[in-house]
C-alpha atoms as a PDB file:
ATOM      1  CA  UNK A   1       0.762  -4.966  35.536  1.00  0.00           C
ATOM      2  CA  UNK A   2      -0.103  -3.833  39.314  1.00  0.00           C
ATOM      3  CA  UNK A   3       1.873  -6.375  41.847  1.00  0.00           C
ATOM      4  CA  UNK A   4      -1.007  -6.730  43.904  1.00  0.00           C
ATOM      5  CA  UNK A   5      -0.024  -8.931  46.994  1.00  0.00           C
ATOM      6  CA  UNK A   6      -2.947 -11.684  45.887  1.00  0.00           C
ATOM      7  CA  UNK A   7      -0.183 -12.392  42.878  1.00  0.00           C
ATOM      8  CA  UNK A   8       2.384 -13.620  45.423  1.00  0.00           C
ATOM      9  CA  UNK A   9      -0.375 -15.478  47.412  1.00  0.00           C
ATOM     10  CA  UNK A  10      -0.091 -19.379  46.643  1.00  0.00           C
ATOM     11  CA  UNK A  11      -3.382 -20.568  45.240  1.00  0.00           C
ATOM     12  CA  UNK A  12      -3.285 -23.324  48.020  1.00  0.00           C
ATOM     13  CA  UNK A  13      -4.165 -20.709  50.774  1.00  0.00           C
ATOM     14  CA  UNK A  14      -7.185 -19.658  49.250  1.00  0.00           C
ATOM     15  CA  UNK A  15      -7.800 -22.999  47.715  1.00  0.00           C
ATOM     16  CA  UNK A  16      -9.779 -23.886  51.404  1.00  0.00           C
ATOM     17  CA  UNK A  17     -11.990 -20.484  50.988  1.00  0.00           C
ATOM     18  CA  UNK A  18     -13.489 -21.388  47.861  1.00  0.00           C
ATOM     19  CA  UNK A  19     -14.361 -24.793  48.775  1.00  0.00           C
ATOM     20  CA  UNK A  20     -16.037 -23.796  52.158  1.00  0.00           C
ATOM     21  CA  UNK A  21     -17.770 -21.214  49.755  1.00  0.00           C
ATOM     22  CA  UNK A  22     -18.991 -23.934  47.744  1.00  0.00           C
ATOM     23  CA  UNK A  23     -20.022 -26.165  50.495  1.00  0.00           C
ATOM     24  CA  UNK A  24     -21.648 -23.758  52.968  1.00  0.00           C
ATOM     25  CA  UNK A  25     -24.528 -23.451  49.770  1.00  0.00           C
ATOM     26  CA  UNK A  26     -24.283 -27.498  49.551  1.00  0.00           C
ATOM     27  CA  UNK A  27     -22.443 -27.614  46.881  1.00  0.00           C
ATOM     28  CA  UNK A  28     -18.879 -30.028  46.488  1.00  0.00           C
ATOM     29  CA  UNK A  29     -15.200 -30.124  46.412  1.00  0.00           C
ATOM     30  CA  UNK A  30     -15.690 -31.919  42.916  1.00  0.00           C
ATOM     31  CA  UNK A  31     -17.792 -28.747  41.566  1.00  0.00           C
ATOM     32  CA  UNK A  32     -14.869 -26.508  43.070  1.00  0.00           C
ATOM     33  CA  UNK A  33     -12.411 -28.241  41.032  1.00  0.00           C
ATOM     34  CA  UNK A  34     -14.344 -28.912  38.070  1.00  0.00           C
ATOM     35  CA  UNK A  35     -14.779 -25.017  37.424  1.00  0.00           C
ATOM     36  CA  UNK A  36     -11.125 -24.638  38.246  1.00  0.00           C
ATOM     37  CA  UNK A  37      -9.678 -27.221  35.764  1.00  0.00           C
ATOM     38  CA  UNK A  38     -12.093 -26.006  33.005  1.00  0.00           C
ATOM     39  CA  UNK A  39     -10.935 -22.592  33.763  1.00  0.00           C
ATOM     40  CA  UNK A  40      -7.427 -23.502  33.617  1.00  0.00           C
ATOM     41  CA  UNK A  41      -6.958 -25.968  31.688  1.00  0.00           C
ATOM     42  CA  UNK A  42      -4.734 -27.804  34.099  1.00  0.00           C
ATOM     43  CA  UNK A  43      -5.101 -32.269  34.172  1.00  0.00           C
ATOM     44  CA  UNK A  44      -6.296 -33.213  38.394  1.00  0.00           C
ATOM     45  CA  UNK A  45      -2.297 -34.103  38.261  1.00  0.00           C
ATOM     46  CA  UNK A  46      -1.229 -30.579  37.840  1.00  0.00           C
ATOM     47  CA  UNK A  47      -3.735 -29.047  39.635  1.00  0.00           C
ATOM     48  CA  UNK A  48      -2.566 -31.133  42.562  1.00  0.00           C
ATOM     49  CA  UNK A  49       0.757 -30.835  42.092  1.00  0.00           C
ATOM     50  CA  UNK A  50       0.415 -26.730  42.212  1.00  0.00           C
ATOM     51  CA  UNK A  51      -1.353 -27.377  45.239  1.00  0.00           C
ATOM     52  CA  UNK A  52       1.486 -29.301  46.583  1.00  0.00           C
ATOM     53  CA  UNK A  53       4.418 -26.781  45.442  1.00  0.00           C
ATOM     54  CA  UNK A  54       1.994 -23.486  46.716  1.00  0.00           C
ATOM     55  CA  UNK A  55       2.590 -22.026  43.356  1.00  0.00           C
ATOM     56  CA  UNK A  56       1.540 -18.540  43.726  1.00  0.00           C
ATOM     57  CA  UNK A  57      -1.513 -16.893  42.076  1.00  0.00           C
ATOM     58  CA  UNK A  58       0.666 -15.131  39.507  1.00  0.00           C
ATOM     59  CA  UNK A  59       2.483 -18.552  38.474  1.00  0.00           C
ATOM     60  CA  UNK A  60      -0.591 -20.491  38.746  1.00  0.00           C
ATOM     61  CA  UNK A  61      -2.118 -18.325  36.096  1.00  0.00           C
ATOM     62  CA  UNK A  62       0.891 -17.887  33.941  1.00  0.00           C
ATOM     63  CA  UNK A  63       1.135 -21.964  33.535  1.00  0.00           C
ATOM     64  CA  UNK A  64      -2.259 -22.452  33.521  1.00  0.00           C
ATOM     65  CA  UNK A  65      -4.434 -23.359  29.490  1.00  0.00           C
ATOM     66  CA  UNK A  66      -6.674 -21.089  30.004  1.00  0.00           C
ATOM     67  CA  UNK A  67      -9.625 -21.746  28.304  1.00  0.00           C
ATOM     68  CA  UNK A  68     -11.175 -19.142  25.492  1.00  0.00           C
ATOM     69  CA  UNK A  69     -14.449 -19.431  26.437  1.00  0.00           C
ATOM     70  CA  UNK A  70     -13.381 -17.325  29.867  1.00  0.00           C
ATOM     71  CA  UNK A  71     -14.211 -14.458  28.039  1.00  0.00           C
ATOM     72  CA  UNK A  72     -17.997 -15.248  28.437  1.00  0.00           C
ATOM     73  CA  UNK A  73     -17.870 -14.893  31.756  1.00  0.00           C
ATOM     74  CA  UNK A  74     -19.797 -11.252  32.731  1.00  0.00           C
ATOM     75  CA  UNK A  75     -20.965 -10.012  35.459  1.00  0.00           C
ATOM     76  CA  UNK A  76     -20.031  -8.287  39.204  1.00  0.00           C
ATOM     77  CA  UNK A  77     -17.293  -9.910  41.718  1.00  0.00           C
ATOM     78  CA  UNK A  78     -16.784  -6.809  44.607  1.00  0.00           C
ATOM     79  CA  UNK A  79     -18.794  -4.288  42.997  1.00  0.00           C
ATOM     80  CA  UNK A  80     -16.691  -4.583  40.160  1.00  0.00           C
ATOM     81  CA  UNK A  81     -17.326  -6.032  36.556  1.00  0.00           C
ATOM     82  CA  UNK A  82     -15.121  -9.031  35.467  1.00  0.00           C
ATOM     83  CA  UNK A  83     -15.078  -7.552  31.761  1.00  0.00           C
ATOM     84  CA  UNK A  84     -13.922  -4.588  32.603  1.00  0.00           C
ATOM     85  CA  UNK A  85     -11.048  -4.817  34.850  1.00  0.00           C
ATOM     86  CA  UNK A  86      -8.059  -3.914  33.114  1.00  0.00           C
ATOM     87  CA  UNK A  87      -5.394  -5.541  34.693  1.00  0.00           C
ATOM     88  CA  UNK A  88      -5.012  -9.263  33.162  1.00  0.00           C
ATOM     89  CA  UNK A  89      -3.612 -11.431  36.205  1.00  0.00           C
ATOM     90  CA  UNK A  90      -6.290  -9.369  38.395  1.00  0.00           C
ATOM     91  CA  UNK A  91      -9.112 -10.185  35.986  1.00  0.00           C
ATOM     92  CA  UNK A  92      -8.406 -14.248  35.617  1.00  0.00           C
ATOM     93  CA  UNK A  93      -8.810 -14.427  39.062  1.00  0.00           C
ATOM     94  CA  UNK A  94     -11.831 -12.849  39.212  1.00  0.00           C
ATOM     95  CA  UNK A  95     -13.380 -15.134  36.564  1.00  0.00           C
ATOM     96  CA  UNK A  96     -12.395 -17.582  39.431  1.00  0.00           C
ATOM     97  CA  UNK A  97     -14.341 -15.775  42.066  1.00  0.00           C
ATOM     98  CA  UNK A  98     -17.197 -15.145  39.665  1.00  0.00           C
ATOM     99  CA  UNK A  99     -17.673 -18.952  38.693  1.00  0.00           C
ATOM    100  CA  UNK A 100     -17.458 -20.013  42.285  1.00  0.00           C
ATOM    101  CA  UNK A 101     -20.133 -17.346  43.173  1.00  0.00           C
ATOM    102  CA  UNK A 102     -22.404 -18.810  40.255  1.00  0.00           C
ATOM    103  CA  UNK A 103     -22.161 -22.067  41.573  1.00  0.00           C
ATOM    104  CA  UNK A 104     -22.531 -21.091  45.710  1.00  0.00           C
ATOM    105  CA  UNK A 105     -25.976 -19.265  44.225  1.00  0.00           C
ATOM    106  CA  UNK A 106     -27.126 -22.665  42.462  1.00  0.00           C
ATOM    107  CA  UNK A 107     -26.683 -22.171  38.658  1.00  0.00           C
ATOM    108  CA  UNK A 108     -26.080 -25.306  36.756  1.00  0.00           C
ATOM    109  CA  UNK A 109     -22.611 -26.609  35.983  1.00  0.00           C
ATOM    110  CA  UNK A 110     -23.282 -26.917  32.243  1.00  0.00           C
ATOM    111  CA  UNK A 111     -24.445 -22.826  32.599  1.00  0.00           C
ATOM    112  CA  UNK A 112     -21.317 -22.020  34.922  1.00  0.00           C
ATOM    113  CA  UNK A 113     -18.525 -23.976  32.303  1.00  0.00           C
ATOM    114  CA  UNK A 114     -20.607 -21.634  29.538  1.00  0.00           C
ATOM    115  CA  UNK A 115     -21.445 -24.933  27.555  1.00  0.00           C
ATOM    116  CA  UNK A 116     -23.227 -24.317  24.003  1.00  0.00           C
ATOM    117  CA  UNK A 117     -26.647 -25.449  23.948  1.00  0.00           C
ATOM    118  CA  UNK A 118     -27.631 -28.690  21.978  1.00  0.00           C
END
């Protein structure tokens, strides 16, 4: 694995960006953290608590549940596709940035969390 500088990041510092993302398309906080606890798998009492500590991006991730279904998401983040980046660590947080994108362009939570249909 790369050590990409994002790795030592904490999540907290970027935490902001994705809201604002969110919000700028009128979208909430609540979504935000919805996607992020379904991706990781983390109770709102962990989540807050790596908030709190500034656990970094690689510790956030190596903690985290993460949830099987992840591997449905597809698609482009920075001309890149999520499936096909190589790097683990690298590629969970691009599921991430591709779930917030889905929800700043409007798709349905139930479509972003990759919910079976009835």
């Amino acid at each position: 694995m790369s050590d990409h500088r994002i790795y030592s990041t904490s999540f907290a510092s970027v935490y902001p960006h994705y809201i604002a993302k969110a919000e700028k398309k009128g979208r909430t906080k609540a979504e935000v953290d919805q996607i992020i606890l379904w991706l990781t798998g983390y109770t709102p009492e962990e989540f807050a608590a790596r908030l709190a500590d500034k656990t970094d991006f690689r510790t956030f991730y190596g903690e985290a549940r993460l949830n099987p279904a992840r591997s449905e998401i597809t698609g482009v983040v920075c001309g890149i596709r999520v499936e096909n980046i190589e790097d683990p660590l690298m590629r969970e947080l691009r599921y991430l940035d591709k779930l917030i994108d889905e929800l700043a362009k409007g798709k349905a939570m139930e479509k972003i969390l990759r919910e079976p249909k009835p």
